[in-house]
N, C-alpha and C. Protein backbone atom coordinates (compact mmCIF):
# COMPACT_ATOMS: atom_id res chain seq x y z
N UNK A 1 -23.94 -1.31 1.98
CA UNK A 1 -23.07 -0.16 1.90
C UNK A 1 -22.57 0.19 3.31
N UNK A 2 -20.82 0.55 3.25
CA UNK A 2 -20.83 1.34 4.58
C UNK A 2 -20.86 2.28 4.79
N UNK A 3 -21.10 2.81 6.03
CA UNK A 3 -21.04 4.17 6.29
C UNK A 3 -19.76 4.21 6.89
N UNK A 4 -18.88 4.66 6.62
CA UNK A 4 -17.35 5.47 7.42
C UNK A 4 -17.12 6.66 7.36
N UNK A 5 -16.20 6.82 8.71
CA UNK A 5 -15.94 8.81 8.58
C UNK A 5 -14.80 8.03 8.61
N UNK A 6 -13.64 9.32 8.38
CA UNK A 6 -12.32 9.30 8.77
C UNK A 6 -11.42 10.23 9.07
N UNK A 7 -10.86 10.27 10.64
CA UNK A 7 -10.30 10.88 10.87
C UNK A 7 -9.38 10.86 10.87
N UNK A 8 -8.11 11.84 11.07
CA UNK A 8 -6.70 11.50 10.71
C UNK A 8 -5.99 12.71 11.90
N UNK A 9 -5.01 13.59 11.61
CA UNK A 9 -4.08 14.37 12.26
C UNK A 9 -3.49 13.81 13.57
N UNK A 10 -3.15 12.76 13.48
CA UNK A 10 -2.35 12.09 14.70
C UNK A 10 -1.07 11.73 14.03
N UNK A 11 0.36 11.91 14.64
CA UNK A 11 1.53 11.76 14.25
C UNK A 11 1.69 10.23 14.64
N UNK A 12 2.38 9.23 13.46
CA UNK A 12 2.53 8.29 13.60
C UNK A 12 3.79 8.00 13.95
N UNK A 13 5.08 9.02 13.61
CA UNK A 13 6.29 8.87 14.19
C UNK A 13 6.91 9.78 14.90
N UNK A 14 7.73 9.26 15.70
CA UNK A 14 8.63 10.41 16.59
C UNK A 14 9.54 10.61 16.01
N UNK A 15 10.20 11.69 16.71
CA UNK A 15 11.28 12.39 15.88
C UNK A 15 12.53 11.10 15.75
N UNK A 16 13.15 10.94 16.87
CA UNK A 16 13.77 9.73 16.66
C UNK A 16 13.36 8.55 15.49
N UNK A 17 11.74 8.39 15.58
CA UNK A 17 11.67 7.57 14.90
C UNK A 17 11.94 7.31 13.56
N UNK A 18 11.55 8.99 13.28
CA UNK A 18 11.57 9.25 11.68
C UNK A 18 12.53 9.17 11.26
N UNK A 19 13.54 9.43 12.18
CA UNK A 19 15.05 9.22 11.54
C UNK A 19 15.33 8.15 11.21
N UNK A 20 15.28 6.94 12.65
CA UNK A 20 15.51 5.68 11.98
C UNK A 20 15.28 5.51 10.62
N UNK A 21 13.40 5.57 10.41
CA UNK A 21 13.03 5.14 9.56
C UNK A 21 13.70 5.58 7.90
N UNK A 22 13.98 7.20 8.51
CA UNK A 22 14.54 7.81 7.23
C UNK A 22 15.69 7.09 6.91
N UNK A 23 16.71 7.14 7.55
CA UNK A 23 18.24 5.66 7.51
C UNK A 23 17.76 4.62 6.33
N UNK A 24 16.83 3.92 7.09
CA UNK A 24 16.54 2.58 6.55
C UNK A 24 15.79 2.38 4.88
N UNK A 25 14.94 3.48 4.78
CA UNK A 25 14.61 4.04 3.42
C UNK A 25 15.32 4.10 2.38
N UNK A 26 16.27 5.26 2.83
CA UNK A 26 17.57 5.71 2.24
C UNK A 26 18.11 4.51 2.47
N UNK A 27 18.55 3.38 2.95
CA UNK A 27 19.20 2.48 2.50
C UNK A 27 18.77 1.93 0.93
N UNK A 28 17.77 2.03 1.00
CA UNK A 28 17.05 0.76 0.08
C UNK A 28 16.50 1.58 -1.53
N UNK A 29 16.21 2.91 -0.83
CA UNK A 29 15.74 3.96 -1.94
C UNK A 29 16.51 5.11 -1.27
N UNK A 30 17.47 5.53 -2.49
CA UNK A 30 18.50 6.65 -1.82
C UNK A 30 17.77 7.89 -2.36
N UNK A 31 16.66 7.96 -3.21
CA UNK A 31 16.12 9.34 -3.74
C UNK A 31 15.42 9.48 -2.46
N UNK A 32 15.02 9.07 -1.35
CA UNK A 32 13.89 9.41 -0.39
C UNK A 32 14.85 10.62 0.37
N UNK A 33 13.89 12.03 0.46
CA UNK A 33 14.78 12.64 1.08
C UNK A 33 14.41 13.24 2.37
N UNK A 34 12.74 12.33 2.64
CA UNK A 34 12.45 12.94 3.88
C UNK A 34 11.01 11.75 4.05
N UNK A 35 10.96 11.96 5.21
CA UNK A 35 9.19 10.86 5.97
C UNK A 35 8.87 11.31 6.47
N UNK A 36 7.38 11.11 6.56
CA UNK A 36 6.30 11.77 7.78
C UNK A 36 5.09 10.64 7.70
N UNK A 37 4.89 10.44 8.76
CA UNK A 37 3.58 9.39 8.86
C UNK A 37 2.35 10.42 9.77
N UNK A 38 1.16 9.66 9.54
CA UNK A 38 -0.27 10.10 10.60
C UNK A 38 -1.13 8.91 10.56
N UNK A 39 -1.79 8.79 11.79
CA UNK A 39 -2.72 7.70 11.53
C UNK A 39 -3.51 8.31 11.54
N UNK A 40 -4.62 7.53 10.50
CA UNK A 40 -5.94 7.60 10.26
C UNK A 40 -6.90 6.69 10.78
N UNK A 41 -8.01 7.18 11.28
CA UNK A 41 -8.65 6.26 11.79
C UNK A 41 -9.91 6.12 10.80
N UNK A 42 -10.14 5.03 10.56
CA UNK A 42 -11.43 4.42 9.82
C UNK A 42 -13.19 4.18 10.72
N UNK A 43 -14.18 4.99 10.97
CA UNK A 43 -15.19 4.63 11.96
C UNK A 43 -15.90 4.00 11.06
N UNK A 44 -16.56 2.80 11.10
CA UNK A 44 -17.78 2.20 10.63
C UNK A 44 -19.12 3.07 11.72
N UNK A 45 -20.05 3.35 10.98
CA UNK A 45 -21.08 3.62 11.85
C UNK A 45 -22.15 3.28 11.20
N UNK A 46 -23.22 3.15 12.43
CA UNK A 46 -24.46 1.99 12.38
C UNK A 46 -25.64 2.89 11.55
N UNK A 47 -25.60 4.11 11.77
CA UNK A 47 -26.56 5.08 11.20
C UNK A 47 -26.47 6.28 10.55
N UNK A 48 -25.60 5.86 9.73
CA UNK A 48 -24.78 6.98 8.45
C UNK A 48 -23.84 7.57 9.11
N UNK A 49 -23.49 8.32 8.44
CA UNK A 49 -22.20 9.62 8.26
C UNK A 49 -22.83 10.48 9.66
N UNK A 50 -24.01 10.98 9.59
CA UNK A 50 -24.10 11.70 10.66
C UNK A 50 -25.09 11.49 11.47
N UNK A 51 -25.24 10.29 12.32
CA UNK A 51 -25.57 9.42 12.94
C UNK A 51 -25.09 9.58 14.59
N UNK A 52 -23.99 9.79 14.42
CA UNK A 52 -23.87 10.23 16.17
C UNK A 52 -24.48 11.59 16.82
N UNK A 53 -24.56 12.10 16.44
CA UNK A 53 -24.97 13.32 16.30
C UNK A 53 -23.86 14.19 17.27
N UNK A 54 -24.23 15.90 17.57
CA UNK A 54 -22.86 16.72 17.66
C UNK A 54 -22.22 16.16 18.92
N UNK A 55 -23.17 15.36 20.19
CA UNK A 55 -22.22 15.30 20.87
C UNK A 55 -21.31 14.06 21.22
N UNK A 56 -21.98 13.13 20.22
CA UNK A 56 -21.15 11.59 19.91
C UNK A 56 -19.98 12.09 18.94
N UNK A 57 -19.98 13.06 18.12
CA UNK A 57 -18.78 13.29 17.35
C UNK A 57 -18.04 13.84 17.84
N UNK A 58 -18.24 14.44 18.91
CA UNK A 58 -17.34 15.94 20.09
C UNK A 58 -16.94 14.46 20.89
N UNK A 59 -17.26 13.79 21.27
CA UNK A 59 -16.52 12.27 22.13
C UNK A 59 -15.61 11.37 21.35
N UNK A 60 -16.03 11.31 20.01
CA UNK A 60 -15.37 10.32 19.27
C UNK A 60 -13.74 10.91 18.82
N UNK A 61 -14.27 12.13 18.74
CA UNK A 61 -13.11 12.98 18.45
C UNK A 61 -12.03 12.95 19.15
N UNK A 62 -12.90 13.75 20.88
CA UNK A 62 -11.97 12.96 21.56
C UNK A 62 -10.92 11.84 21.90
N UNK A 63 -11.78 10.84 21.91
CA UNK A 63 -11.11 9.35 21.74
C UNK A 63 -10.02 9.43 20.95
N UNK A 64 -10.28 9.92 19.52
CA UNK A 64 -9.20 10.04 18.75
C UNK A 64 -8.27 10.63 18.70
N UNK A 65 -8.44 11.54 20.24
CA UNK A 65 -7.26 12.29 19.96
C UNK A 65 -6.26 12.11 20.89
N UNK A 66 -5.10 11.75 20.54
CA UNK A 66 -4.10 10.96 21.26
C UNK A 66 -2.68 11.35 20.73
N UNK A 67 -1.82 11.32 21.45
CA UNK A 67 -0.11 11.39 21.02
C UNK A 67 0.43 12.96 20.36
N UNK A 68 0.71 12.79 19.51
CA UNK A 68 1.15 14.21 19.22
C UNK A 68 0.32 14.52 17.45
N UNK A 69 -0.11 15.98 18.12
CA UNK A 69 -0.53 16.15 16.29
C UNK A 69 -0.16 15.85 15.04
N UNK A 70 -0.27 15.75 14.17
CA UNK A 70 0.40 15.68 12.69
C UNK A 70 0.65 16.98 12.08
N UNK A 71 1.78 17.10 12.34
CA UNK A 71 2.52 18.47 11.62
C UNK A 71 3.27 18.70 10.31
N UNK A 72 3.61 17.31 9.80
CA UNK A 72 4.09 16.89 8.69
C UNK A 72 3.57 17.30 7.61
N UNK A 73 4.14 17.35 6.12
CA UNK A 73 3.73 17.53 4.95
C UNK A 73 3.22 16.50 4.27
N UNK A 74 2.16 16.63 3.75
CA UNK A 74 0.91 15.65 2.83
C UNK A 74 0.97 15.31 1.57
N UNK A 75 2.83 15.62 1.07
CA UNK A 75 2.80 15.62 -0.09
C UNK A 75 4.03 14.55 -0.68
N UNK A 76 4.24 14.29 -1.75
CA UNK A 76 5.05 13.34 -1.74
C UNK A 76 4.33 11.65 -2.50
N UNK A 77 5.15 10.73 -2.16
CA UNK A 77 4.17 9.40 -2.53
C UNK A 77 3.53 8.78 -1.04
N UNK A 78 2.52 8.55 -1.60
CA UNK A 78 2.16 8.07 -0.54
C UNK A 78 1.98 6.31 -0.29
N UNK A 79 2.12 6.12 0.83
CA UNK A 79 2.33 4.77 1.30
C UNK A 79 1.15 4.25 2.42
N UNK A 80 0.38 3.49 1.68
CA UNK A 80 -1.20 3.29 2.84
C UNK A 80 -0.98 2.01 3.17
N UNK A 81 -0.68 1.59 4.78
CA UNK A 81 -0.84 0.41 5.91
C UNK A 81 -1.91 0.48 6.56
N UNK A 82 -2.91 -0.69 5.95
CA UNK A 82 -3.40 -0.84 6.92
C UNK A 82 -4.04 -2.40 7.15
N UNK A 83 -4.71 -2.69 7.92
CA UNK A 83 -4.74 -4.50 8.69
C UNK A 83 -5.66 -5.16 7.05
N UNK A 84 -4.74 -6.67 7.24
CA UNK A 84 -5.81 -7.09 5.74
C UNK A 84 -7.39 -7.20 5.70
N UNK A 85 -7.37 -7.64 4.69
CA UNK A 85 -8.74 -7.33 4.54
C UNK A 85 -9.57 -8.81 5.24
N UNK A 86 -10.39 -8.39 5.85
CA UNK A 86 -11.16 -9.46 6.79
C UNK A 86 -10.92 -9.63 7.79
N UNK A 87 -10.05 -9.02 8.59
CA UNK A 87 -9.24 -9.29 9.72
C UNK A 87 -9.96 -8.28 10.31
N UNK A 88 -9.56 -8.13 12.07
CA UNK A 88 -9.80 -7.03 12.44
C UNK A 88 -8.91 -7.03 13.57
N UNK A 89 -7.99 -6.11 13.77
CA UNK A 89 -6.63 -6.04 14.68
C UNK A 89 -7.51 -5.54 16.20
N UNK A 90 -5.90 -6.18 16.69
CA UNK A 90 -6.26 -6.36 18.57
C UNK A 90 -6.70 -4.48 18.38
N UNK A 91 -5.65 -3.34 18.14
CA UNK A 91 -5.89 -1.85 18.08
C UNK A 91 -7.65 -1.80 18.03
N UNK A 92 -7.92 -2.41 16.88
CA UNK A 92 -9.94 -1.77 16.72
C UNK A 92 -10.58 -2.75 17.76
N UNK A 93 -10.21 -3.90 17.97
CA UNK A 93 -11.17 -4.39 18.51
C UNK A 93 -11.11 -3.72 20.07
N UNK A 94 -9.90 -3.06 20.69
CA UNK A 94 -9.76 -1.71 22.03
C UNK A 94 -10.43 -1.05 21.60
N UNK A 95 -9.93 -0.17 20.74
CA UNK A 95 -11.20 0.99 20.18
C UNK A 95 -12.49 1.03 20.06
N UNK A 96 -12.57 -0.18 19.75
CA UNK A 96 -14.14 -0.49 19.59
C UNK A 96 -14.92 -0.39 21.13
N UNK A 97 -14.29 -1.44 21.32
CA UNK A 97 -14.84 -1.57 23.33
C UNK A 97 -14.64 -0.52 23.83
N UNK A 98 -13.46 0.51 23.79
CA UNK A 98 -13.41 1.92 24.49
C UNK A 98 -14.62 3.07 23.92
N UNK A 99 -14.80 2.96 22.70
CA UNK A 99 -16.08 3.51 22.23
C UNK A 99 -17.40 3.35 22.75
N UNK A 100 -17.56 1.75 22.81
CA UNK A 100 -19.24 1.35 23.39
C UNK A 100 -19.47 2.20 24.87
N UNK A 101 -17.78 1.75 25.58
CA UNK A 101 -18.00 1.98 26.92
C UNK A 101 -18.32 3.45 27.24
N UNK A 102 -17.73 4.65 26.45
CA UNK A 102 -17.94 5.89 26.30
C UNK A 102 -19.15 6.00 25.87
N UNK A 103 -20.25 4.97 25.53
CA UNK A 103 -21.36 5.70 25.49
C UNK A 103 -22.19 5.74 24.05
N UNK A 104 -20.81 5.62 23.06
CA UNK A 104 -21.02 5.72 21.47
C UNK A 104 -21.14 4.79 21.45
N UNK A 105 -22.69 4.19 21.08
CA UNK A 105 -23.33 2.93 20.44
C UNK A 105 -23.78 3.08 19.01
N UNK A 106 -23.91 3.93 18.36
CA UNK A 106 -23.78 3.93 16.77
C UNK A 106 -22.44 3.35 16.17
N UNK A 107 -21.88 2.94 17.12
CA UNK A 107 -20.38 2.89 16.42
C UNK A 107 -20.12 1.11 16.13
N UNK A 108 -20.03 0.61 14.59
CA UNK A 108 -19.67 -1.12 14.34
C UNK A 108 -18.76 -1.21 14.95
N UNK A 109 -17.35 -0.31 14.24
CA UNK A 109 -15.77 -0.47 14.35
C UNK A 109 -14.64 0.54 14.08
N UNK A 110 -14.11 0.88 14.39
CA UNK A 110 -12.64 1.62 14.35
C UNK A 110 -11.75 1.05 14.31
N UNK A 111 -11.05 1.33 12.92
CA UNK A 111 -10.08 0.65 12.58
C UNK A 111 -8.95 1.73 12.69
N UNK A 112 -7.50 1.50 12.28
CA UNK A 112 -6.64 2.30 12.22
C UNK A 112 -5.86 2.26 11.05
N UNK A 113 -5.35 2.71 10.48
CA UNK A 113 -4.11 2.90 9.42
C UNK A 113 -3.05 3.89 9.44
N UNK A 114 -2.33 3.67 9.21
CA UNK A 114 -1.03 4.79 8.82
C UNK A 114 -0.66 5.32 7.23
N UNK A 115 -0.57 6.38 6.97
CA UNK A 115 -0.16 6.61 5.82
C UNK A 115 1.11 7.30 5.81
N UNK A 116 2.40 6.85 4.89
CA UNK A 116 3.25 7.41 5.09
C UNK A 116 4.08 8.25 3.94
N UNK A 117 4.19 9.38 4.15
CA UNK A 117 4.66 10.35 3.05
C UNK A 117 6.01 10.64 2.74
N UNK A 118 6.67 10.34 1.36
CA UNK A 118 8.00 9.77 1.09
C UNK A 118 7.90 10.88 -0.05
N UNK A 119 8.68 11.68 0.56
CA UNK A 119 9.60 12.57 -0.18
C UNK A 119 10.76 12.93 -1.13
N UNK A 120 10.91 13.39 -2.32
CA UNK A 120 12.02 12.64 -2.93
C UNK A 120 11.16 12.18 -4.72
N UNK A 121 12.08 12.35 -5.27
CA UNK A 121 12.06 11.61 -6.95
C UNK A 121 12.16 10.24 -6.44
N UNK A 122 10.91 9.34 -7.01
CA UNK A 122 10.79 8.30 -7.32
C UNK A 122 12.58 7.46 -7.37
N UNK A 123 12.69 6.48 -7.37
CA UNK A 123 13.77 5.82 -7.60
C UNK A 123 13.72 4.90 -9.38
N UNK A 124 14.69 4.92 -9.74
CA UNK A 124 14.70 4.17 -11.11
C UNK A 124 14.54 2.79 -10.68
N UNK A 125 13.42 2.65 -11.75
CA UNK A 125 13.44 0.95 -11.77
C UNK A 125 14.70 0.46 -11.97
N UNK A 126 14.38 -1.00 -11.54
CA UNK A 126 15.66 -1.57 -11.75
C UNK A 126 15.90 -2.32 -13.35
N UNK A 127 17.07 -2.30 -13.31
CA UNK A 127 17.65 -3.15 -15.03
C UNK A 127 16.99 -4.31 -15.38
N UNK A 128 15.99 -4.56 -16.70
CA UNK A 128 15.70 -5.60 -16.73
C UNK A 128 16.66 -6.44 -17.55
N UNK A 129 16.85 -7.68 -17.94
CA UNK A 129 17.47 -8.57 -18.93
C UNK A 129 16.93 -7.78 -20.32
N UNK A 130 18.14 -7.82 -20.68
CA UNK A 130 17.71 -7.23 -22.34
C UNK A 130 17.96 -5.74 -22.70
N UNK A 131 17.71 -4.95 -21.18
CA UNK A 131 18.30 -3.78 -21.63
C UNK A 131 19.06 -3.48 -21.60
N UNK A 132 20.16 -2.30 -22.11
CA UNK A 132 21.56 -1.88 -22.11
C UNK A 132 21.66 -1.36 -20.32
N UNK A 133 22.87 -1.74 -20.13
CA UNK A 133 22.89 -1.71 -18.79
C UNK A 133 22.22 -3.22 -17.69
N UNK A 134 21.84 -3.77 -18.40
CA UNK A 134 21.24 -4.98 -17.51
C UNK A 134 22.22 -6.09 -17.16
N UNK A 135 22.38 -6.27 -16.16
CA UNK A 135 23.31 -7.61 -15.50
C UNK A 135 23.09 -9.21 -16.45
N UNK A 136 23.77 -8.99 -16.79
CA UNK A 136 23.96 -11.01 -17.69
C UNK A 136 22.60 -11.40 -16.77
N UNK A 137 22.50 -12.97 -17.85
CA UNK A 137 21.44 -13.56 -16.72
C UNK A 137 22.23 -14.67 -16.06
């Protein structure tokens, strides 16, 4: 079994960014009427949930806290990125080493993910063969 915490409230896009991203959305799905991302961070730890104790979690926290808060809305569909399964990205394997070196040795791994919140009515599936409205084959 693992033990993971997870923390999150870190903004995954900039304002600029979101726009792009919003553009490119709305290209593809025109119901999207707004984005907001945050990364989440995933901790594996060696000796449960509360295993670091208060002042390994007052450090880890730290660590985690980086870039600009997450101010965004949590609502919407949500969209979860994160590294495949078995892998472990260049991001955790830093994290990881920046953790030991800080001192936090309960700690396996820190991983990262993004989740991204898409605003907006769903988009209609598309036409299959056979139904009214469906493109010849």
């Amino acid at each position: 079994m693992v033990d993971m915490k997870t923390y999150g409230d870190i903004a995954a896009l900039t304002a600029p960014g979101r726009r792009r991203l919003l553009a490119r959305l709305r290209a593809v799905a025109p119901t999207v009427t707004d984005v907001t991302a945050e990364h989440l961070h995933f901790v594996d730890l060696a000796d449960g949930p509360d295993g670091l104790g208060h002042d390994g979690e007052r450090r880890l926290r730290s660590l985690l806290s980086y870039g600009e808060p997450f101010t965004g809305e949590r609502t919407g569909r949500r969209l979860v990125v994160l590294p495949r399964p078995g892998t472990i990205s260049p991001w955790s394997s830093k994290a990881s080493d920046i953790a030991a070196s800080a001192g936090l040795r309960g700690i396996h791994r820190i991983e990262r993910g993004t989740v991204y919140y898409l605003a907006g009515p769903p988009p209609a599936p598309p036409p299959r063969a056979g139904r009214p409205g469906a493109a010849p084959a």
